[in-house]
Protein backbone atom coordinates (compact mmCIF):
# COMPACT_ATOMS: atom_id res chain seq x y z
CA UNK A 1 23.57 -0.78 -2.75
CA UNK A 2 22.59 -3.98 -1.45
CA UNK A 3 20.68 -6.35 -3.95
CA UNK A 4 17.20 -5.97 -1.72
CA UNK A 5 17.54 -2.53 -1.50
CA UNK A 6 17.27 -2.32 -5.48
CA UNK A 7 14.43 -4.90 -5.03
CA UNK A 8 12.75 -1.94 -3.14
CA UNK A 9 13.79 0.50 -5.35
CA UNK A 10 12.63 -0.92 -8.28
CA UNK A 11 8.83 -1.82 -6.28
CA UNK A 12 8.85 2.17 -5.41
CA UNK A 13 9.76 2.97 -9.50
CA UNK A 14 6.87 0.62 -10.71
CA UNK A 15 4.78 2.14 -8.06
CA UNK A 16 5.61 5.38 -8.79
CA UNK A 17 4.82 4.77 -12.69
CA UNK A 18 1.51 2.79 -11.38
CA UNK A 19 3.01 -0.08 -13.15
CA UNK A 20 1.51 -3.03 -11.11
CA UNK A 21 2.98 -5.81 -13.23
CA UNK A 22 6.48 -4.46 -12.01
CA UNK A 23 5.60 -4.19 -8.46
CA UNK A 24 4.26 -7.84 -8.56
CA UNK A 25 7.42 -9.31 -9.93
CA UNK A 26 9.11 -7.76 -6.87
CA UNK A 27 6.87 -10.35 -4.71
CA UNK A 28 7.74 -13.75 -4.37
CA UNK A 29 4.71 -16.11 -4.69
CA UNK A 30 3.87 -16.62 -1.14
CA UNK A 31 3.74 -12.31 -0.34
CA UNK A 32 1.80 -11.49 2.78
CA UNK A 33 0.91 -7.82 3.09
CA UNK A 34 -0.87 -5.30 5.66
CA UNK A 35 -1.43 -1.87 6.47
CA UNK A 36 -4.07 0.43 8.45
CA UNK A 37 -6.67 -0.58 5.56
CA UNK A 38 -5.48 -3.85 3.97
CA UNK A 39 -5.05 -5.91 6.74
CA UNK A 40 -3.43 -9.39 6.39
CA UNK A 41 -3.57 -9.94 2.54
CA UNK A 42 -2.04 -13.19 0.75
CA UNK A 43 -0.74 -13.89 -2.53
CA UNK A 44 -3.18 -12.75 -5.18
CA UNK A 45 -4.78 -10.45 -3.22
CA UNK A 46 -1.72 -8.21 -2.48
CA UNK A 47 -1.07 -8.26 -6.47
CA UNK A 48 -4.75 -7.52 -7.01
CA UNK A 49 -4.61 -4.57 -4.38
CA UNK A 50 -1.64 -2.67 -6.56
CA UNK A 51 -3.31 -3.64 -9.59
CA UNK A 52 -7.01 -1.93 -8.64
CA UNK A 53 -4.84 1.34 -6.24
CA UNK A 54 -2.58 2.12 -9.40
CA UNK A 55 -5.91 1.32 -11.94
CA UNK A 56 -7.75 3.70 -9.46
CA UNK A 57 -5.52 6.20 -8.85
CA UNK A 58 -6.22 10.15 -9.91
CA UNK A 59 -3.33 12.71 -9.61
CA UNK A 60 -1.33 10.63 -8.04
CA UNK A 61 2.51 11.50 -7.29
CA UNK A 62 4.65 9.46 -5.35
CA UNK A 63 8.19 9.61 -3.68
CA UNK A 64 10.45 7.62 -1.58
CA UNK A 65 13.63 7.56 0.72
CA UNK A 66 15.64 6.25 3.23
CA UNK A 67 15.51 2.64 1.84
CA UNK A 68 17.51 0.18 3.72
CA UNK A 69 17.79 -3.57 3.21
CA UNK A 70 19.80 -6.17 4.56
CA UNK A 71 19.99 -10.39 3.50
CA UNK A 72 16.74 -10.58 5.61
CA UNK A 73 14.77 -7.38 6.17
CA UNK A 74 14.63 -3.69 4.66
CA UNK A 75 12.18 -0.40 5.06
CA UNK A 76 11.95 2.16 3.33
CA UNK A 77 9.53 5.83 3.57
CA UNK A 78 7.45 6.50 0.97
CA UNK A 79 4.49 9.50 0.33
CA UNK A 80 1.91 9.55 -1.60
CA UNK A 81 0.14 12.76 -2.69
CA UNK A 82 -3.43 11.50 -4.65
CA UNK A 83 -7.22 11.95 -4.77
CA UNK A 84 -9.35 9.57 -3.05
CA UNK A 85 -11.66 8.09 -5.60
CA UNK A 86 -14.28 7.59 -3.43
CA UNK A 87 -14.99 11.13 -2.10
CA UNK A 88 -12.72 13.32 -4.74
CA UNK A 89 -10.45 14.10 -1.92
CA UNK A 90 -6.74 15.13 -1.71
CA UNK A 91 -4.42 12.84 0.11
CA UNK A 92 -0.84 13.07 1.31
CA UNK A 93 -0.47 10.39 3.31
CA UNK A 94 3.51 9.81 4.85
CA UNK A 95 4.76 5.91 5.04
CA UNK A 96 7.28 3.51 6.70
CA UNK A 97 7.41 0.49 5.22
CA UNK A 98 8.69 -2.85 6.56
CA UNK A 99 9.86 -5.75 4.15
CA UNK A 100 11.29 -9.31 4.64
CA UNK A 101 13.02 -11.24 1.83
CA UNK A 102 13.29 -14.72 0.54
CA UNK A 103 14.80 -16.50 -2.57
CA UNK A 104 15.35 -12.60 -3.73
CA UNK A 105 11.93 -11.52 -3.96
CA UNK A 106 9.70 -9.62 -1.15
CA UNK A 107 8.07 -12.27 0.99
CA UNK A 108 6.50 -9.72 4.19
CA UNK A 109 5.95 -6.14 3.37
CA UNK A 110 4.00 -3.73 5.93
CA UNK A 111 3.09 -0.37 5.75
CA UNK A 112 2.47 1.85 8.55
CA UNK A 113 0.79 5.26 8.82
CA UNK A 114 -1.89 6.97 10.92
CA UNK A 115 -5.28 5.90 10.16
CA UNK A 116 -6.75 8.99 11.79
CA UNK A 117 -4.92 11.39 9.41
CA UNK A 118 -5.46 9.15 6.08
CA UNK A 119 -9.48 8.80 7.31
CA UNK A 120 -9.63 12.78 8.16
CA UNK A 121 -8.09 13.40 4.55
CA UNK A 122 -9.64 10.98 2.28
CA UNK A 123 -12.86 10.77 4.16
CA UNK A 124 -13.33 14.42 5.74
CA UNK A 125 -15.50 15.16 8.74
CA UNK A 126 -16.68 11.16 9.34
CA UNK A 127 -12.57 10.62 9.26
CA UNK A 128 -11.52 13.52 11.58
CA UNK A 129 -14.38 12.89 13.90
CA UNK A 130 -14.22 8.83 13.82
CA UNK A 131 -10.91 8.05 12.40
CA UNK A 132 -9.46 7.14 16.28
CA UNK A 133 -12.59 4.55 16.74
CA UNK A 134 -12.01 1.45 15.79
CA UNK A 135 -15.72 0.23 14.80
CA UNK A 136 -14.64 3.01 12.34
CA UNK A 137 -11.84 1.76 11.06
CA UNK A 138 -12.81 -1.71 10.97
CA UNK A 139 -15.73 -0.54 9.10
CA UNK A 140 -13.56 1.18 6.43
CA UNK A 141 -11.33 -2.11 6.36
CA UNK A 142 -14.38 -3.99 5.19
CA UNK A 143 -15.28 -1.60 2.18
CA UNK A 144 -11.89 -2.02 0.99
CA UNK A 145 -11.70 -5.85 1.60
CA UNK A 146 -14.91 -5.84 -0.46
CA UNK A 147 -14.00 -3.62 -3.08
CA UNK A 148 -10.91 -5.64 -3.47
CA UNK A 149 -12.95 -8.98 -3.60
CA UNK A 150 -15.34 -7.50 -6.34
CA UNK A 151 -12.01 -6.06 -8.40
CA UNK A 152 -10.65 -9.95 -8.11
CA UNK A 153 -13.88 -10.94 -9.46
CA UNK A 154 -13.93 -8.76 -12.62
CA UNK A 155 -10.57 -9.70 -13.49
C-alpha cells in the first residue's frame, strides 16, 4: 500500500474513533478543505471543524473504502451513519473524497456528496423541500461557518 494511502487510512481510523488530534496530524500545516457545507476552510479552521464534528457527534458510525493514493493525489469513499445535533436527526450520508499531498502530509482534501439528500436527512421537510436552492444552502453554509467561528472562539 502506497505510503499516502496509509496517510488516508490512518485520517479515516482517527475519524472513525472521533480522535481529532489524529486526523490533524494527517494535515500538513497549510491544509485547505471544502465540502457541500464547509466551503473553502484553511489551516486552523479545518482542524477546528474535526475537532467540534467528532466533539459533536451522537451515534456516530463510520466506514470507508476504495482508498487510492498516488505521490500526488488519492480519494477515498467514506459513510457516515450519525444524528444531527441540531434537529436529533438520523444521517447516512455516502462520500468521495479527494486529497492532494505534500512533504507526506494531506495538503487539499475535498469531500463531495449531495447537499439535497444530507439537507432532506439532517434537516427534514425545510431540506427535502429547499435542499436544491441555493439561497438554501448558502444559508446553511453560514450557520456552520458561524458555529465553527464561535467553537474557535471557546477554544
Amino acid at each position: 500500500m502506497h505510503e499516502n494511502a496509509q496517510l488516508i487510512d490512518k485520517f479515516y481510523t482517527g475519524f472513525k474513533h472521533l480522535d481529532w488530534q489524529v486526523m490533524s496530524d494527517c494535515y500538513h500545516q497549510d491544509i485547505e478543505f471544502s465540502d457541500a457545507v464547509f466551503t473553502d476552510l484553511k489551516a486552523e479552521q479545518v482542524t477546528a471543524m474535526w475537532h467540534m464534528l467528532c466533539e459533536k457527534a451522537e451515534d456516530f458510525e463510520l466506514t470507508f473504502s476504495q482508498v487510492q493514493a498516488d505521490d500526488t493525489h488519492g480519494s477515498a469513499r467514506w459513510e457516515a451513519t450519525y444524528t444531527f445535533s441540531r434537529t436529533g436527526r438520523r444521517v447516512h450520508n455516502v462520500i468521495f473524497a479527494e486529497f492532494q499531498f505534500a512533504d507526506g502530509k494531506i495538503i487539499r482534501h475535498s469531500d463531495h456528496f449531495s447537499f439535497w439528500r444530507w439537507s432532506s436527512m439532517a434537516l427534514g421537510a425545510p431540506g427535502i423541500l429547499l435542499g436544491w436552492s441555493g439561497v438554501f444552502r448558502r444559508k446553511v453554509q453560514q450557520q456552520a461557518f458561524s458555529g465553527l467561528k464561535l467553537f474557535m472562539r471557546r477554544n
